[in-house]
Protein backbone atom coordinates (compact mmCIF):
# COMPACT_ATOMS: atom_id res chain seq x y z
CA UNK A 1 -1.63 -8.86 10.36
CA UNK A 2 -1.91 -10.76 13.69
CA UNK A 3 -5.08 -12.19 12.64
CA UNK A 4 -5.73 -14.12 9.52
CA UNK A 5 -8.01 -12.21 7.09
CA UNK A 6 -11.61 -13.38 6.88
CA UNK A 7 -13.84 -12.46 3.28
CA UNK A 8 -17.13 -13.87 3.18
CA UNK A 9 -19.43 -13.02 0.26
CA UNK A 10 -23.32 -12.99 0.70
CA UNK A 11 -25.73 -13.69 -1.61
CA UNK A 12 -23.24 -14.90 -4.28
CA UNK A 13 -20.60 -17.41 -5.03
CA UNK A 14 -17.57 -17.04 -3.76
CA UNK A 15 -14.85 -16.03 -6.47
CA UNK A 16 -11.50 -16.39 -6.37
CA UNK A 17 -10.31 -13.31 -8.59
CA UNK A 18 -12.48 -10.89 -5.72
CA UNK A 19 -10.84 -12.63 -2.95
CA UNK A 20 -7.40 -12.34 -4.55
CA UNK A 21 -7.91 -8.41 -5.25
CA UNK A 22 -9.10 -8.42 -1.75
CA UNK A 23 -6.00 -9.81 -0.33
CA UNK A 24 -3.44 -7.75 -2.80
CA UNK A 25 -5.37 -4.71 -1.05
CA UNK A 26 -5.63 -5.58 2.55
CA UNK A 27 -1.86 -6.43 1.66
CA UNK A 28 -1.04 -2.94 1.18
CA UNK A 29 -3.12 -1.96 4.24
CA UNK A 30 -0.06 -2.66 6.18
CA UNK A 31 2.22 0.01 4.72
CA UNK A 32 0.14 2.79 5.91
CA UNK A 33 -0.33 0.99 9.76
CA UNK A 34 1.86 -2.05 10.46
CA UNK A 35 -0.05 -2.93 13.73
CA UNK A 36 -3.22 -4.61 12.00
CA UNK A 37 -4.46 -6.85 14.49
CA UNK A 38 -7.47 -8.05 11.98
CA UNK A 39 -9.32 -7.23 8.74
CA UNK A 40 -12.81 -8.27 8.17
CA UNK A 41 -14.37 -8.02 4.64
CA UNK A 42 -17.68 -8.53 3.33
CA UNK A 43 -18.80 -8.67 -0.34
CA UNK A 44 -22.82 -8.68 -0.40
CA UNK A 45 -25.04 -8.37 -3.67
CA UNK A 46 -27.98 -7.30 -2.15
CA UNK A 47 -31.45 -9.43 -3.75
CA UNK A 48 -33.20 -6.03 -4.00
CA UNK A 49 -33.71 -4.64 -7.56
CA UNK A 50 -32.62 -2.00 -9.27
CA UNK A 51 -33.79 -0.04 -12.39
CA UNK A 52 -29.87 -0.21 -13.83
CA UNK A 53 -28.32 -3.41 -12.60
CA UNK A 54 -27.27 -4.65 -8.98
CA UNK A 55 -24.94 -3.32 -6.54
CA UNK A 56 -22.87 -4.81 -5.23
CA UNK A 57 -22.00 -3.89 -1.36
CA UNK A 58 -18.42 -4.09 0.23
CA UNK A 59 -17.54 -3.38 3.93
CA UNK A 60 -14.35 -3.84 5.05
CA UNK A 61 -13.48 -3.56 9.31
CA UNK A 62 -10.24 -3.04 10.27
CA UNK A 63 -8.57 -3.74 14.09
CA UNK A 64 -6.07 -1.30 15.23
CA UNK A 65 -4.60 -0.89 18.34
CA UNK A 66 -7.45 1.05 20.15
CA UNK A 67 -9.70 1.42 17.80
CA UNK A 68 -11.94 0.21 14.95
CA UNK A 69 -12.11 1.26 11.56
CA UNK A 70 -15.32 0.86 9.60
CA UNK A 71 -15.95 1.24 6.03
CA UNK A 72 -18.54 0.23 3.53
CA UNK A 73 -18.94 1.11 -0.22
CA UNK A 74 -21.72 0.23 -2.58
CA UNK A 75 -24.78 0.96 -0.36
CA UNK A 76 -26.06 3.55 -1.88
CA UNK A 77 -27.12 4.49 -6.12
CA UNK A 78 -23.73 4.71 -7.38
CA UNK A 79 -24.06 2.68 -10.37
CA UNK A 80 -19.94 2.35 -10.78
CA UNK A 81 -20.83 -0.42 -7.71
CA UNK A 82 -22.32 -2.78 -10.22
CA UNK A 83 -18.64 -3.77 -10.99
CA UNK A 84 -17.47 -5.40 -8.18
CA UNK A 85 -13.94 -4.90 -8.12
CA UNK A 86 -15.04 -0.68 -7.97
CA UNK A 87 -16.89 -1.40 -5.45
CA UNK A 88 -14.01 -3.31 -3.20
CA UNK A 89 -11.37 -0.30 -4.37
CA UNK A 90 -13.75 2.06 -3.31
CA UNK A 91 -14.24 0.33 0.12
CA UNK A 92 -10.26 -0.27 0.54
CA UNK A 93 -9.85 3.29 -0.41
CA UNK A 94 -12.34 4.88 2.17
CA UNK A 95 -10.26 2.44 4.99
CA UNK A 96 -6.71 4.03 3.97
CA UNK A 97 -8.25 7.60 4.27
CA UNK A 98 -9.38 6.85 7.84
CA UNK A 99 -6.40 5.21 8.77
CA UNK A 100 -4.33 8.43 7.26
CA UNK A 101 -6.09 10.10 9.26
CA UNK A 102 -5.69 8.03 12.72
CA UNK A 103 -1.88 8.45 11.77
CA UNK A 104 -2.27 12.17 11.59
CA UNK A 105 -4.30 12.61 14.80
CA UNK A 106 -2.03 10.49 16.57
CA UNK A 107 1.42 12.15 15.12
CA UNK A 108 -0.40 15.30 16.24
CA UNK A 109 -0.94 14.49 19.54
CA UNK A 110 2.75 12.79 20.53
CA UNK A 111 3.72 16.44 18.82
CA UNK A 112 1.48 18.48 20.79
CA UNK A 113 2.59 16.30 23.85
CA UNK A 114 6.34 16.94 23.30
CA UNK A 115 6.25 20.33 22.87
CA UNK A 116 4.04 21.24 25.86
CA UNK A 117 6.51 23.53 28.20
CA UNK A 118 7.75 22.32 31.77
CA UNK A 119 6.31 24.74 34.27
């Protein structure tokens, strides 16, 4: 990563287990797209409520080369989000499926682009 990777956790303390699970996962971020120019990650526990526990909320926003990537788990009612560590594999999860599929629109296109015939 070209840029340093910056966790911040709202409306909790910071922990040093999350952060290192953090890090081991934006880690293997870079096997699916070595040109990370900068992961963002935010770990919120929201002060609202809830009938069966809180969420917790992770967004993680990754830099590419021409483009952003945005993801963010635990916003919603799924209850597996009052663990964080689910809630930070589900976030790191939804990231790798976008960026599989940057990969796969961009292989398509320098495909589509070589085979185009010479007229």
């Amino acid at each position: 990563m070209q840029i340093p990777l910056q966790i911040t956790f709202r409306g909790m303390e910071p922990s040093t287990a999350v952060e290192a699970r953090i890090r081991e996962k934006a880690t293997k971020l870079e096997r699916f797209q070595g040109r990370i120019t900068g992961c963002k990650v935010v770990v919120d526990l929201p002060h609202r409520q809830h009938k069966h526990g809180t969420l917790y909320a992770v967004r993680v926003e990754l830099a590419i080369p021409g483009r952003e990537i945005l993801a963010s788990k635990g916003i919603g009612e799924n209850h597996a989000h009052e663990d964080v560590y689910v809630a930070v594999r589900d976030a790191f999860d939804a990231v790798i499926r976008q960026l599989e599929a940057e990969i796969r629109v961009r292989r398509d296109h320098q495909r589509g682009e070589r085979n185009q015939p010479d007229y």
